[in-house]
C-alpha atoms as a PDB file:
ATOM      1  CA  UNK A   1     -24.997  12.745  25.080  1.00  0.00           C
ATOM      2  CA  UNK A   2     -21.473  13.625  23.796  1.00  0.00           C
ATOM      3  CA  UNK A   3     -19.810  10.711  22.131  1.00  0.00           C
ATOM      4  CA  UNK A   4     -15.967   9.750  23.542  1.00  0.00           C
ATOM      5  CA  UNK A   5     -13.132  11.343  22.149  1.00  0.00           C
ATOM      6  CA  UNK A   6     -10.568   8.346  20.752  1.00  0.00           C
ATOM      7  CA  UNK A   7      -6.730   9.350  21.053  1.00  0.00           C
ATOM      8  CA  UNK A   8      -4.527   9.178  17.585  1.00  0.00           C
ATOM      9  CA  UNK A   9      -3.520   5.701  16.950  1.00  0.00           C
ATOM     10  CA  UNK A  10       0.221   5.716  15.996  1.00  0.00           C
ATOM     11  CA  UNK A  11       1.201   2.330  14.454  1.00  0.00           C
ATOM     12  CA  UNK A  12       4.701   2.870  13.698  1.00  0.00           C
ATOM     13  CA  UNK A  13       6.587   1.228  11.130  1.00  0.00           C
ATOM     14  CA  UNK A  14       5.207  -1.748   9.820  1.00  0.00           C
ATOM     15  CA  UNK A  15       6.218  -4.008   7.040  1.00  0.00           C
ATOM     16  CA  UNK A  16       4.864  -3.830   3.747  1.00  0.00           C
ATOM     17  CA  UNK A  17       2.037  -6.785   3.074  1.00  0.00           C
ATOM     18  CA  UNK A  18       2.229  -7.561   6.556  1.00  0.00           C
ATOM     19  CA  UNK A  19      -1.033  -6.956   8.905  1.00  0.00           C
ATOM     20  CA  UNK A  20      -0.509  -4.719  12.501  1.00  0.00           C
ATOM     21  CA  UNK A  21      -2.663  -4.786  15.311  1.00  0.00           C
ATOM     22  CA  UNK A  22      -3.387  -2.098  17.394  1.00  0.00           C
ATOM     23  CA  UNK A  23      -5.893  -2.284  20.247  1.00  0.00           C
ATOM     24  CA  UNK A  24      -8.663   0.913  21.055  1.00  0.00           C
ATOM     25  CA  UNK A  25     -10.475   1.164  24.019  1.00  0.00           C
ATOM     26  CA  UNK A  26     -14.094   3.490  23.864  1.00  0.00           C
ATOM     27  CA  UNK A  27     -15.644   4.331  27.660  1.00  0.00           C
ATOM     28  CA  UNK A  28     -19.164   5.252  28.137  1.00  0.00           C
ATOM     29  CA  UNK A  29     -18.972   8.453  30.187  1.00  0.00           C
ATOM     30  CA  UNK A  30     -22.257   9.555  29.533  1.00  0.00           C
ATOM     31  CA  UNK A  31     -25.779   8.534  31.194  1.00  0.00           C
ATOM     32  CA  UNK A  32     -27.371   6.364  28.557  1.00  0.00           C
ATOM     33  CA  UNK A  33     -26.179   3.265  26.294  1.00  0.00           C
ATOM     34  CA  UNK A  34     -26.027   3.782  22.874  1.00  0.00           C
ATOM     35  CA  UNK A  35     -24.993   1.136  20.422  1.00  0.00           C
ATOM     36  CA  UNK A  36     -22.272   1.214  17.537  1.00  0.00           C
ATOM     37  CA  UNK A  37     -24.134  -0.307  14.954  1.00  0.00           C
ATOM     38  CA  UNK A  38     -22.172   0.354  11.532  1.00  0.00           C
ATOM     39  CA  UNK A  39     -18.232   1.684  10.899  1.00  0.00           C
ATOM     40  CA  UNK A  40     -16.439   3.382   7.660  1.00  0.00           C
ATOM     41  CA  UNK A  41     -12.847   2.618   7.432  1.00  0.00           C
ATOM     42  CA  UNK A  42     -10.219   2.522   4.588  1.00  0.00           C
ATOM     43  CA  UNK A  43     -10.535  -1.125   3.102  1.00  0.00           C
ATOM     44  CA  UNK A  44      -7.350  -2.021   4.460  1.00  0.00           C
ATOM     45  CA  UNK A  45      -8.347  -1.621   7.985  1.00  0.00           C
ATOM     46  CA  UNK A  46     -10.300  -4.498   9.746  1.00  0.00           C
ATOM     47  CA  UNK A  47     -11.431  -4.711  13.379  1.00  0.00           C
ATOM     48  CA  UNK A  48     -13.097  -7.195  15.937  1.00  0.00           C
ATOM     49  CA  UNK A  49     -15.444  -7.961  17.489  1.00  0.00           C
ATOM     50  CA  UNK A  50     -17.785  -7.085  14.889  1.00  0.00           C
ATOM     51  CA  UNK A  51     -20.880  -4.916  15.292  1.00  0.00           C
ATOM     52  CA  UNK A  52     -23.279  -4.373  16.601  1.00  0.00           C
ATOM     53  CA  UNK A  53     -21.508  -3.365  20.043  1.00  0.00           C
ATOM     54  CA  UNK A  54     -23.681  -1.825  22.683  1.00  0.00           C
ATOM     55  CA  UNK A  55     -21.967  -0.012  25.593  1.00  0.00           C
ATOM     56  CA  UNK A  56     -23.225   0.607  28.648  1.00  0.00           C
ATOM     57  CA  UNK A  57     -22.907   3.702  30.806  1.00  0.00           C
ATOM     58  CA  UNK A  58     -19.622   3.491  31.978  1.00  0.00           C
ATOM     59  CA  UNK A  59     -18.227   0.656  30.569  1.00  0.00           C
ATOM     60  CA  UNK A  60     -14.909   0.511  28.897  1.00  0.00           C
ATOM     61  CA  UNK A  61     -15.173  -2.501  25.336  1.00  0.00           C
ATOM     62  CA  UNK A  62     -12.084  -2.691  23.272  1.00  0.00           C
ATOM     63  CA  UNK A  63     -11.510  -3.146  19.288  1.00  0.00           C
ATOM     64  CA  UNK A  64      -8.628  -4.678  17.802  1.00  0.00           C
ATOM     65  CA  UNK A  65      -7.678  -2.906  14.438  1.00  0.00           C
ATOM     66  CA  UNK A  66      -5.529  -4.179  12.134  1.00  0.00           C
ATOM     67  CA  UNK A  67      -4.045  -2.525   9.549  1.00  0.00           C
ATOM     68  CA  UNK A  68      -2.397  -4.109   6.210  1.00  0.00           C
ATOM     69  CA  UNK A  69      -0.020  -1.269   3.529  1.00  0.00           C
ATOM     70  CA  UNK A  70       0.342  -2.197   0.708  1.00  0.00           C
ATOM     71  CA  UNK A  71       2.659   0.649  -0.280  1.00  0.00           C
ATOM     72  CA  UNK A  72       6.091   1.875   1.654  1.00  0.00           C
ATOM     73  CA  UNK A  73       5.893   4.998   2.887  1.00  0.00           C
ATOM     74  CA  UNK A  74       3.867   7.180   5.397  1.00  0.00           C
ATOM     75  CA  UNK A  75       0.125   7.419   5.572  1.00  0.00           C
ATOM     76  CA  UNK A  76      -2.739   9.007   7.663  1.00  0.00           C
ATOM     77  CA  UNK A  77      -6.092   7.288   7.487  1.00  0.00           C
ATOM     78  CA  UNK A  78      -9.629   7.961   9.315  1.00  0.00           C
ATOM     79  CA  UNK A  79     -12.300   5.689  10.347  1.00  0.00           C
ATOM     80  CA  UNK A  80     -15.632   6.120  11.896  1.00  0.00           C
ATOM     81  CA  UNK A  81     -17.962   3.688  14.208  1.00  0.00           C
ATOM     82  CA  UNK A  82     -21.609   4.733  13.695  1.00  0.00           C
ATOM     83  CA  UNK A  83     -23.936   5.200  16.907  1.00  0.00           C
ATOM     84  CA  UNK A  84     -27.540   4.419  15.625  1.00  0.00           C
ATOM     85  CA  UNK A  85     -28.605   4.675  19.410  1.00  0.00           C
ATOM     86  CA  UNK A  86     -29.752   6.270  21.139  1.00  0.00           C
ATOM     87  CA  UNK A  87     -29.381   8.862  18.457  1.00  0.00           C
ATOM     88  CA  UNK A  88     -27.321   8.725  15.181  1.00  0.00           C
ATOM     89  CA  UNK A  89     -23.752   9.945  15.795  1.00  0.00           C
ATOM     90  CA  UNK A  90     -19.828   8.879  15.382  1.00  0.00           C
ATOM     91  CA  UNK A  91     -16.723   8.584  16.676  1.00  0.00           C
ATOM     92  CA  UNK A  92     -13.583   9.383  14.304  1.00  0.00           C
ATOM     93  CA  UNK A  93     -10.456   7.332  14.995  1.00  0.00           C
ATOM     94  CA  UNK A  94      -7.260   8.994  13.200  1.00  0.00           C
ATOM     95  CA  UNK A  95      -4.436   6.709  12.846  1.00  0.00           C
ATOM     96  CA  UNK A  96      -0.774   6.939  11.326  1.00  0.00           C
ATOM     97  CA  UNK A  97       1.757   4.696  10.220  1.00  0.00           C
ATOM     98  CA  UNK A  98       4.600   4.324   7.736  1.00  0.00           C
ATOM     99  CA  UNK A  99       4.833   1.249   5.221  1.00  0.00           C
ATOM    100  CA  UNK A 100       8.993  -0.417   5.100  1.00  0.00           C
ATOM    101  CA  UNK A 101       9.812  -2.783   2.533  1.00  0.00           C
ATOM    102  CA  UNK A 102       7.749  -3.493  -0.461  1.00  0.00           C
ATOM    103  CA  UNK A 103       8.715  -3.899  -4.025  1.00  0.00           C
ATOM    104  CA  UNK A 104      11.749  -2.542  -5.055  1.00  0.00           C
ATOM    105  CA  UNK A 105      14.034  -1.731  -7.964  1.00  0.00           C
ATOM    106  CA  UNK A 106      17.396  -0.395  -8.677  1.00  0.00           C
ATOM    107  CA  UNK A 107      17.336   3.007 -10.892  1.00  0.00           C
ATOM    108  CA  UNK A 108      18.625   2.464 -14.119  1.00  0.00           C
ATOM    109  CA  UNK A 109      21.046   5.416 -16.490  1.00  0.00           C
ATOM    110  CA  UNK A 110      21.721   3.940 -19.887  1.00  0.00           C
ATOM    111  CA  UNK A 111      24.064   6.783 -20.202  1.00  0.00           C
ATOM    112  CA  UNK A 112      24.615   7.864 -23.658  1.00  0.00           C
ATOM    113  CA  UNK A 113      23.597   5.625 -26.153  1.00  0.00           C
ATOM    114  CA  UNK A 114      24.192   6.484 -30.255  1.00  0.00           C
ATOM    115  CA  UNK A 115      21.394   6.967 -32.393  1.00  0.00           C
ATOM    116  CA  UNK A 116      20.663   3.223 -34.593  1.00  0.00           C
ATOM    117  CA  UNK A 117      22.424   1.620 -31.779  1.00  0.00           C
ATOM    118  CA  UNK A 118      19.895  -0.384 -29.437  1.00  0.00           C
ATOM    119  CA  UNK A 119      21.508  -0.761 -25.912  1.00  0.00           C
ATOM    120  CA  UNK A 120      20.310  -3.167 -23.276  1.00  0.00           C
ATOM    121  CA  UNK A 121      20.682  -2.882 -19.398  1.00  0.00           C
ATOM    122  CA  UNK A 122      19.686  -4.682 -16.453  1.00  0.00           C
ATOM    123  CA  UNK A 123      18.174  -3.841 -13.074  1.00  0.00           C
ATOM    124  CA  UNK A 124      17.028  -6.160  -9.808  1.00  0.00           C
ATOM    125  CA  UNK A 125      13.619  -6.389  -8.978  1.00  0.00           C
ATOM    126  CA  UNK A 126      13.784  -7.168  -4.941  1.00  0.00           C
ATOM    127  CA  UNK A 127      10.854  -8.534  -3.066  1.00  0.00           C
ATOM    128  CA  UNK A 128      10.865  -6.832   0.173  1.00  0.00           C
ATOM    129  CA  UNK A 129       7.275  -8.010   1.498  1.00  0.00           C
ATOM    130  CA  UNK A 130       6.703 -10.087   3.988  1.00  0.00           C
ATOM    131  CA  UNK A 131       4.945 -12.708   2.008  1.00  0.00           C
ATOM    132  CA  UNK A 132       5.776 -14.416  -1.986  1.00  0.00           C
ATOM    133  CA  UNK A 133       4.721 -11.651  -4.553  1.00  0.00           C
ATOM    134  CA  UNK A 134       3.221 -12.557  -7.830  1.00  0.00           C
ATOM    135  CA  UNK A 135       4.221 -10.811 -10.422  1.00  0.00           C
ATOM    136  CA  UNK A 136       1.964 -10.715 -13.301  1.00  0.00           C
ATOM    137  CA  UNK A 137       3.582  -7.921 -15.529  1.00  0.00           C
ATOM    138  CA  UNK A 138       6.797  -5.614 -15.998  1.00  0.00           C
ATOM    139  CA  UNK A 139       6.374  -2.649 -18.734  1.00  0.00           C
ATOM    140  CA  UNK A 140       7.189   0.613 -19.083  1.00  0.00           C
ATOM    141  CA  UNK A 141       5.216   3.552 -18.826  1.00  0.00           C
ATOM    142  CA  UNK A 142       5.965   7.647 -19.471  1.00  0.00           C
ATOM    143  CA  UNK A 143       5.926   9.936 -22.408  1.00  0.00           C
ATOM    144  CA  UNK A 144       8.869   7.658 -24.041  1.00  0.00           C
ATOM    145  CA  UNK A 145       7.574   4.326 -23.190  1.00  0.00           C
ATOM    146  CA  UNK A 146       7.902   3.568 -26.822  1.00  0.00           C
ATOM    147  CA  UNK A 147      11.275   4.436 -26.997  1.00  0.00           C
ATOM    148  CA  UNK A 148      11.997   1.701 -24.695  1.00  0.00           C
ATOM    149  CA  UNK A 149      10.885  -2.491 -23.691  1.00  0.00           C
ATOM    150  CA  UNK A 150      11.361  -5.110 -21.412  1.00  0.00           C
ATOM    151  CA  UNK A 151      13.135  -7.803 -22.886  1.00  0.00           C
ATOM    152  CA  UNK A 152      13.348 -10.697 -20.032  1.00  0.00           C
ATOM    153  CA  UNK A 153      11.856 -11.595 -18.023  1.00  0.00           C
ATOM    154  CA  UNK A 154       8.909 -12.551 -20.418  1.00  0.00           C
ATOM    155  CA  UNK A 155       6.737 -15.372 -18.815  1.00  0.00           C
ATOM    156  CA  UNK A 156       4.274 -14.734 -16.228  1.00  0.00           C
ATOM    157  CA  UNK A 157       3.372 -14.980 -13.382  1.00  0.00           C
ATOM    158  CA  UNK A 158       6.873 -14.812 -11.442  1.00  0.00           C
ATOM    159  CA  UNK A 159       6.389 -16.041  -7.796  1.00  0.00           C
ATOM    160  CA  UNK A 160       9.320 -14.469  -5.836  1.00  0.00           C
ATOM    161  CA  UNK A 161       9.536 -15.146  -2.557  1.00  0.00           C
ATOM    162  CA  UNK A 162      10.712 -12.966   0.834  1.00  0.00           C
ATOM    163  CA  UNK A 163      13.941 -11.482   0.101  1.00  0.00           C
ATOM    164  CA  UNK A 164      14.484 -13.049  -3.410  1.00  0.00           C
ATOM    165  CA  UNK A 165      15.366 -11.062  -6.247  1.00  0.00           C
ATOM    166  CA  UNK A 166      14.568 -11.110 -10.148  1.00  0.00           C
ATOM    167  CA  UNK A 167      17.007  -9.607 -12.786  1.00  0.00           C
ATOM    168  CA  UNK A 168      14.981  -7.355 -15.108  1.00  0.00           C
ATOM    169  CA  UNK A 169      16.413  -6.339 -18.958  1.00  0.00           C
ATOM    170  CA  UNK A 170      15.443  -3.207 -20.643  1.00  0.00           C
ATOM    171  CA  UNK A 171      16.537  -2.234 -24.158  1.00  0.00           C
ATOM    172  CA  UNK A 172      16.094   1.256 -25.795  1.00  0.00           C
ATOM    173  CA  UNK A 173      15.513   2.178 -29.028  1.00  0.00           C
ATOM    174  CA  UNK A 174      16.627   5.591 -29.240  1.00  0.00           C
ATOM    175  CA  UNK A 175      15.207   7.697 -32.346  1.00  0.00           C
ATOM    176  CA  UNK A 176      17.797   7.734 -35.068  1.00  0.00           C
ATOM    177  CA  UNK A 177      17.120  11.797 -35.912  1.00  0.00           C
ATOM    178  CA  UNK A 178      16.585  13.474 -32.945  1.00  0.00           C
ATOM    179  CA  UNK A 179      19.445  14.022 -29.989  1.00  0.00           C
ATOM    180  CA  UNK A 180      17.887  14.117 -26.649  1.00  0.00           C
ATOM    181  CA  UNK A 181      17.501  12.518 -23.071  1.00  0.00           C
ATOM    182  CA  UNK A 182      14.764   9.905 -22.708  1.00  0.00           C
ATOM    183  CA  UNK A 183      12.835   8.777 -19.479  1.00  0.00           C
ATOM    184  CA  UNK A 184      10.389   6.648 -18.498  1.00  0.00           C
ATOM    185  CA  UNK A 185       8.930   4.798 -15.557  1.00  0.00           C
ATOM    186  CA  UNK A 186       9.010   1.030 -15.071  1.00  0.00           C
ATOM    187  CA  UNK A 187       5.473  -0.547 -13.969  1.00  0.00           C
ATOM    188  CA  UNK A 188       5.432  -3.891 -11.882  1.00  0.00           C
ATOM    189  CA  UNK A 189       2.082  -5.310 -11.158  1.00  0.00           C
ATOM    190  CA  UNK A 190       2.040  -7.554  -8.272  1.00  0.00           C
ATOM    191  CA  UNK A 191      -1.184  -9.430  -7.707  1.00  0.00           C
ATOM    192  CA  UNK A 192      -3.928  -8.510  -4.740  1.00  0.00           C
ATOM    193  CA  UNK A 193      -1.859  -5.255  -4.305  1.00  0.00           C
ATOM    194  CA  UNK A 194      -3.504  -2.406  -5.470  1.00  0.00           C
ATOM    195  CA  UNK A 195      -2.243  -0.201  -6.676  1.00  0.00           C
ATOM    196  CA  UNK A 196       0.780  -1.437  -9.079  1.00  0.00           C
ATOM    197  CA  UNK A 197       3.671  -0.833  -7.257  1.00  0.00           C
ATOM    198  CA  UNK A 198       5.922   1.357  -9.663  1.00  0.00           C
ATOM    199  CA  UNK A 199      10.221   2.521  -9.543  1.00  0.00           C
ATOM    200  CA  UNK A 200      11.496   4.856 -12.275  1.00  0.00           C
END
């Protein structure tokens, strides 16, 4: 028999680090029972009750999936429950949703700076999630990482909490024979988010 069709899931905007539920109903319209006996979702997607769910010809069960980002921005993911009877099969579930918040940092221009002349500037590292980030590294990354270092802060971990900020200090080194514009991104690793969270 034909498996139901699931409508998109649209969750919205949803804070950064913070789970959303949506709930999905699946009907029987077919003749026979089969039983969803195994899913494949992202790893940040959960859902209850667990499996194995057998539904019955014409009845209507419902899942609750929950979805964590760990990244601002928009996203499309897929899942599948697997039907192991009475024959193998799926049923795709495509869901959207855009990630608010997160970490963020200010962009940073050291304008010009002259060659033997180190120059140091500062930037705010804002915790936007919805729960206390730890922060086990700041460094820089890019094709003139070297050219460049994080001065403070230089302990670790940092536990900032919602909405609290942390003043970061960069110094660059330019080189003294060459005249030319550097860049280079700055990498903040926050712990149990994957991956590193990063602002240039």
């Amino acid at each position: 028999q034909t498996m139901p069709m699931i409508p998109p899931v649209a969750f919205g905007t949803i804070p950064v680090g913070t789970p959303s539920q949506r709930v999905i109903q699946i009907t029987n319209g077919g003749s026979a029972a089969f039983t969803l006996s195994a899913a494949n979702f992202p790893p940040n997607i959960t859902f209850t009750p667990p499996l194995p769910v057998t539904v019955s010809p014409a009845q209507t069960v419902q899942f609750t999936v929950s979805l964590t980002l760990q990244v601002p921005g928009a996203v499309s993911l897929s899942g599948w429950f697997i039907a192991s009877v009475p024959c193998v099969d799926s049923i795709k579930i495509d869901m959207s949703a855009a990630g608010s918040g997160g970490m963020t940092f200010a962009d940073i221009s050291f304008g010009i700076v002259p060659n033997c002349q180190p120059a140091t500037r500062t930037m705010v590292l804002r915790n936007e999630l919805a729960q206390t980030a730890r922060i086990t590294g700041i460094r820089v990354t890019g094709s003139d990482a070297s050219f460049f270092s994080v001065v403070s802060p230089s302990t670790f971990p940092i536990l900032l909490a919602p909405r609290d900020s942390v003043i970061v200090t960069l110094r660059c080194d330019p080189d003294p024979a060459v005249d030319r514009i550097y860049t280079a991104s700055v990498l903040c690793d926050i712990a149990d988010i994957t991956p590193p969270l990063t602002a240039s």
